[in-house]
N, C-alpha and C. Protein backbone atom coordinates (compact mmCIF):
# COMPACT_ATOMS: atom_id res chain seq x y z
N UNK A 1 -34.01 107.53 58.82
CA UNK A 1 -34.16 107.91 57.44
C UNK A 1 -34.59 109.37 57.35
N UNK A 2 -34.12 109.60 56.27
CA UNK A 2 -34.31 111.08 56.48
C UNK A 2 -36.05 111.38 55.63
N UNK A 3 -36.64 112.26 55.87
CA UNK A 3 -38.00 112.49 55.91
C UNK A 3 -38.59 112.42 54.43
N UNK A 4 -37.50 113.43 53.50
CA UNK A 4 -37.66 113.25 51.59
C UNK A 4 -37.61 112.30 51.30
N UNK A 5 -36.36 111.33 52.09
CA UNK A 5 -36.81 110.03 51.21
C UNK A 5 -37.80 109.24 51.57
N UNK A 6 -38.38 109.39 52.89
CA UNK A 6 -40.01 108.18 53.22
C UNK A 6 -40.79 108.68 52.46
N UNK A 7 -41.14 110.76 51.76
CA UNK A 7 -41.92 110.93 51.06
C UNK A 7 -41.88 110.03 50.08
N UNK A 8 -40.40 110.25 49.26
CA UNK A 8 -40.87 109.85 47.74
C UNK A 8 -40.75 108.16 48.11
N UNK A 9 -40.75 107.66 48.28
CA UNK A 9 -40.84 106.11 48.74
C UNK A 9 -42.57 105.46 48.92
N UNK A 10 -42.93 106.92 49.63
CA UNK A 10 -44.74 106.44 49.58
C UNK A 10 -45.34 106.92 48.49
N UNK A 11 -44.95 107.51 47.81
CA UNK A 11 -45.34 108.56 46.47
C UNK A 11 -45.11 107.32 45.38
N UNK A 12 -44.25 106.93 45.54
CA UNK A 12 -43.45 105.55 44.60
C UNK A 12 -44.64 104.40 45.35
N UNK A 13 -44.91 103.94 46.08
CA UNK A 13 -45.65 103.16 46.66
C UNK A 13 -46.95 103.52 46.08
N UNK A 14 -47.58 104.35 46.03
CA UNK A 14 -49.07 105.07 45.69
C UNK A 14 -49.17 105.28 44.06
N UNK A 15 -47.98 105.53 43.84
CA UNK A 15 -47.62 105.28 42.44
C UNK A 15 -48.43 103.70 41.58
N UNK A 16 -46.99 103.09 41.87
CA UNK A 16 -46.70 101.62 41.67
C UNK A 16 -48.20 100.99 42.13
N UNK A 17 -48.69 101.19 43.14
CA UNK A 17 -50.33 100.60 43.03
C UNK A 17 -51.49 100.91 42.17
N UNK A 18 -51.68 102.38 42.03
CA UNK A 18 -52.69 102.78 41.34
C UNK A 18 -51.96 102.41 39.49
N UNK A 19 -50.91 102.13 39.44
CA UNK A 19 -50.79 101.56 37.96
C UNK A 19 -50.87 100.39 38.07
N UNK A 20 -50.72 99.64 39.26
CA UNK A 20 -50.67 98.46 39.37
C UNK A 20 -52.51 97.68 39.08
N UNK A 21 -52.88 98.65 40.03
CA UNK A 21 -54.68 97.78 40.17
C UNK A 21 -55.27 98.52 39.82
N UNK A 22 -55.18 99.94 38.81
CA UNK A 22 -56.31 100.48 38.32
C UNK A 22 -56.95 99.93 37.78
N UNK A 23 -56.32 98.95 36.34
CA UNK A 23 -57.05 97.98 35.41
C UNK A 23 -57.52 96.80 36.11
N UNK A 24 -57.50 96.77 37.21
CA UNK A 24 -58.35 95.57 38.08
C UNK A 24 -59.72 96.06 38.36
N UNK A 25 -60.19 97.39 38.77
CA UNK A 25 -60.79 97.72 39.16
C UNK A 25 -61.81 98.79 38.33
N UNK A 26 -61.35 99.41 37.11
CA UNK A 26 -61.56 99.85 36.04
C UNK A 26 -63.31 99.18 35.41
N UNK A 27 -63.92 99.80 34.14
CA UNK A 27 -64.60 99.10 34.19
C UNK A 27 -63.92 98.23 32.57
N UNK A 28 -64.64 96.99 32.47
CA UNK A 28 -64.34 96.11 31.20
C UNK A 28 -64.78 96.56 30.31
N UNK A 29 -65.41 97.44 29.73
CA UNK A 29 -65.79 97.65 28.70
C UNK A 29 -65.13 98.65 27.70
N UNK A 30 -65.34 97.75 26.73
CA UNK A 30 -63.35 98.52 25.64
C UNK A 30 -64.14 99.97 25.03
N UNK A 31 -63.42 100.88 25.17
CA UNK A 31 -63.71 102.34 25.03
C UNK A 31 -63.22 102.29 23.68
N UNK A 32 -62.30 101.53 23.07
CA UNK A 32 -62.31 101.69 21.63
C UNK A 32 -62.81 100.90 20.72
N UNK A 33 -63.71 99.63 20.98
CA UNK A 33 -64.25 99.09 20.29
C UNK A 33 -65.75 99.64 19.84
N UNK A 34 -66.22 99.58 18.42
CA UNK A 34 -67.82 100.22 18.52
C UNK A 34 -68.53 98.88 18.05
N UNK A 35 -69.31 98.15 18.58
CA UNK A 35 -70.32 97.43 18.00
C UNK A 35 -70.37 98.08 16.72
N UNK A 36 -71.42 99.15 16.34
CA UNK A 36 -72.03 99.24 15.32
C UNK A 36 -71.23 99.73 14.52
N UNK A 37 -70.20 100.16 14.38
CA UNK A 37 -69.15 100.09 13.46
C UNK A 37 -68.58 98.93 12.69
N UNK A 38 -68.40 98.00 13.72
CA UNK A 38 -68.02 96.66 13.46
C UNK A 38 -68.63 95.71 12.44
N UNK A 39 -69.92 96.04 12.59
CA UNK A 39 -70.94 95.43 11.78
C UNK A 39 -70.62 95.95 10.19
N UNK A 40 -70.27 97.61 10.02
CA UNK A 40 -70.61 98.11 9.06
C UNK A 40 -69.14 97.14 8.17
N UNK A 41 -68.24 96.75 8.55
CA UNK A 41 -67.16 96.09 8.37
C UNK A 41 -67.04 94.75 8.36
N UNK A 42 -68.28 94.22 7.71
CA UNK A 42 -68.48 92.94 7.45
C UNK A 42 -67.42 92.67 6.16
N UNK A 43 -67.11 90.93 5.96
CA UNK A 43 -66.59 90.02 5.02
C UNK A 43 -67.77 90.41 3.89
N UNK A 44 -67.37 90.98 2.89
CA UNK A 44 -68.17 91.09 1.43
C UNK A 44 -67.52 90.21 0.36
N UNK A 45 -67.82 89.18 0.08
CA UNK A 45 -67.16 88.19 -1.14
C UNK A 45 -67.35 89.06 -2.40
N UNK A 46 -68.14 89.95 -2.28
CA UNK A 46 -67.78 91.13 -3.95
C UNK A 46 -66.70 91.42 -3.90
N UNK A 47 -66.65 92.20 -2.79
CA UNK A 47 -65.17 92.87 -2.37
C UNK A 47 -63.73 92.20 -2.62
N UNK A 48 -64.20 91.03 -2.32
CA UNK A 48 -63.07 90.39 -1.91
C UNK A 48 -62.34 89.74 -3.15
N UNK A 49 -63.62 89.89 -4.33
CA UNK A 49 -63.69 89.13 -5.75
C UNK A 49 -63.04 90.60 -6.61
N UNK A 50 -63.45 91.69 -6.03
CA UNK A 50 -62.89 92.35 -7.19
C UNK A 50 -61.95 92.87 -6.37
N UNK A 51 -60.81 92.61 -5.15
CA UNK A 51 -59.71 93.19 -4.91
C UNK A 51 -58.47 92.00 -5.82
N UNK A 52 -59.24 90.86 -5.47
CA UNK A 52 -58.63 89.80 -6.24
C UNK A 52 -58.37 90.29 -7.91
N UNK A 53 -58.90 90.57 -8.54
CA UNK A 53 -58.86 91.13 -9.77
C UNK A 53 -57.81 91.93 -9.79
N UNK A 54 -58.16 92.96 -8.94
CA UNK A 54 -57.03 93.85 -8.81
C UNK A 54 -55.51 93.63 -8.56
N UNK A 55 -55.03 92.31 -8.07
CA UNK A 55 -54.05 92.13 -7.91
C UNK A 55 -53.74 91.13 -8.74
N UNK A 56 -54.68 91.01 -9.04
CA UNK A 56 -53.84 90.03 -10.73
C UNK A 56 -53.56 90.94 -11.72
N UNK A 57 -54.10 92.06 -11.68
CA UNK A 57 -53.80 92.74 -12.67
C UNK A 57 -52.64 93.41 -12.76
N UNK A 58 -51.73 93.39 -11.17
CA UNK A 58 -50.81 93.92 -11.15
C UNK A 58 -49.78 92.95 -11.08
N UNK A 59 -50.01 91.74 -11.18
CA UNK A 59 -49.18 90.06 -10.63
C UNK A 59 -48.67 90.56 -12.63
N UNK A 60 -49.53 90.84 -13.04
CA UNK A 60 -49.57 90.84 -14.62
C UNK A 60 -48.67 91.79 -14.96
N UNK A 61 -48.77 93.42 -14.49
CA UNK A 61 -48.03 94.37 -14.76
C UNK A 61 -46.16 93.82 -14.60
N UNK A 62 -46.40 93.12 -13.38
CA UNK A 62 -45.12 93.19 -12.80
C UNK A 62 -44.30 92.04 -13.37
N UNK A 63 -45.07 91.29 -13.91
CA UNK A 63 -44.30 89.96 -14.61
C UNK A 63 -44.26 89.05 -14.05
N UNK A 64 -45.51 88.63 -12.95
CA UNK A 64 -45.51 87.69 -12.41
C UNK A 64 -46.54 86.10 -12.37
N UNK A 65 -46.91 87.28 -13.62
CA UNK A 65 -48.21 85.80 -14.80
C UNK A 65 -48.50 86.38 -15.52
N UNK A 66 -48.56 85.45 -16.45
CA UNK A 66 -48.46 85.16 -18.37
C UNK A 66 -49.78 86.01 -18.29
N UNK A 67 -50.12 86.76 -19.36
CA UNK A 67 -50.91 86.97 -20.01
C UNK A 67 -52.56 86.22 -20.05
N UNK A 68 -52.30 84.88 -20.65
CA UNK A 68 -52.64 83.69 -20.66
C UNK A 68 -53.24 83.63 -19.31
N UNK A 69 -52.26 83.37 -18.33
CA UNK A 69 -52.86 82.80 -16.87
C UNK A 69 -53.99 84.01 -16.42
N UNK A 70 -53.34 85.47 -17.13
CA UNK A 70 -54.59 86.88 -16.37
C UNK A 70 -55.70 86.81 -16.75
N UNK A 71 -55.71 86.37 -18.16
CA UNK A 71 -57.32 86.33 -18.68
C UNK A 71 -58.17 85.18 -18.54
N UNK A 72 -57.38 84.10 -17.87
CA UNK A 72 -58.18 83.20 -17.42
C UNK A 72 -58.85 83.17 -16.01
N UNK A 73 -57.89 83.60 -15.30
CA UNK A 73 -57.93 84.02 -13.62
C UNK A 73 -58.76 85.14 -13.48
N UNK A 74 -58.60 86.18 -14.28
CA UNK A 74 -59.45 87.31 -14.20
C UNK A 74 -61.17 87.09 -14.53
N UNK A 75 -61.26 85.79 -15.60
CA UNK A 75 -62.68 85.94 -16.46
C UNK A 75 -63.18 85.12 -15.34
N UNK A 76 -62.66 84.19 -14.89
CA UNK A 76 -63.09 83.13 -13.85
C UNK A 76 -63.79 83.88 -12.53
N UNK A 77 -62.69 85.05 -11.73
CA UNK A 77 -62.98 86.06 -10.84
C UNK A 77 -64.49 87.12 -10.91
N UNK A 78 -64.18 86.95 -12.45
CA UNK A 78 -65.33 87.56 -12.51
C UNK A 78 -66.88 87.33 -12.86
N UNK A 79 -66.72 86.17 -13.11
CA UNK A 79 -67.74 85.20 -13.42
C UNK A 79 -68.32 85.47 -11.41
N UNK A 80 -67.47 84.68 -10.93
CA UNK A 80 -67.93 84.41 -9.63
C UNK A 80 -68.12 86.00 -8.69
N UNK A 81 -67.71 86.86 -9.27
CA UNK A 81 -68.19 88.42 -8.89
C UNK A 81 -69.66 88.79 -8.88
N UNK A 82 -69.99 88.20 -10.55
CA UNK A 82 -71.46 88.32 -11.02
C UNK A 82 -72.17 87.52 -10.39
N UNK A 83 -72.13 86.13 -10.49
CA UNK A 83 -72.81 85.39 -9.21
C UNK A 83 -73.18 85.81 -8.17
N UNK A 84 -72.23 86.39 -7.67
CA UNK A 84 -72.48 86.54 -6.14
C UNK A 84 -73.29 87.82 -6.41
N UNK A 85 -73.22 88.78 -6.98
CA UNK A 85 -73.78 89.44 -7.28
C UNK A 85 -75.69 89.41 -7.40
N UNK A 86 -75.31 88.92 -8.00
CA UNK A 86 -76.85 88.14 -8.48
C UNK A 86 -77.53 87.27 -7.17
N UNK A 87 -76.59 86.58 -6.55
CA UNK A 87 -76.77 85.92 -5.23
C UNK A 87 -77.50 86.81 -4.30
N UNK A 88 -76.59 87.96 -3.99
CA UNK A 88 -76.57 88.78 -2.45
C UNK A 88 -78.16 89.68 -2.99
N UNK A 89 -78.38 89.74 -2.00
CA UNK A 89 -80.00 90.35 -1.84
C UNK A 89 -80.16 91.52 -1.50
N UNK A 90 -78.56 92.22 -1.28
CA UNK A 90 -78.38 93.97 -1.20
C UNK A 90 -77.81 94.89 -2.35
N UNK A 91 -77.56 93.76 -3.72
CA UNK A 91 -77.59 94.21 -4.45
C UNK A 91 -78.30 94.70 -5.71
């Protein structure tokens, strides 16, 4: 064999391993996850009560419920907005 090709053959070999078992040997801990970020990105049922609103209001724009059905769905949404409101202890 001629000598260039055993180079690139071990180069390809040294290659193909270090992509192969870097992540074996690497450490586990995710460089893009942040704990304390994560936290700040909690489930908020306010939130979640007045995005709901928000898309009835556009279910409404678009013609996809009566009038009727928005102001019932909406007063209801928001009933349970204020609750929770009144509920949560950071507000």
């Amino acid at each position: 064999m001629e000598p260039i090709l055993v180079l690139c053959t071990v180069i390809s070999l040294i290659i193909a391993l270090w992509v192969g078992y870097r992540p074996l040997i690497s450490s586990n801990e995710n460089k893009y996850y942040n704990q304390e970020e994560q936290k700040a990105h909690r489930f908020d049922p306010k939130v979640a009560l007045l995005e709901a609103i928000a898309e009835l209001e556009q279910d409404c724009k678009l013609g996809h419920l009566s009038k009727e059905e928005f102001e019932r769905l909406s007063l209801e949404y928001k009933r349970e907005y204020l609750n929770a409101k009144k509920a949560s202890p950071e507000s």
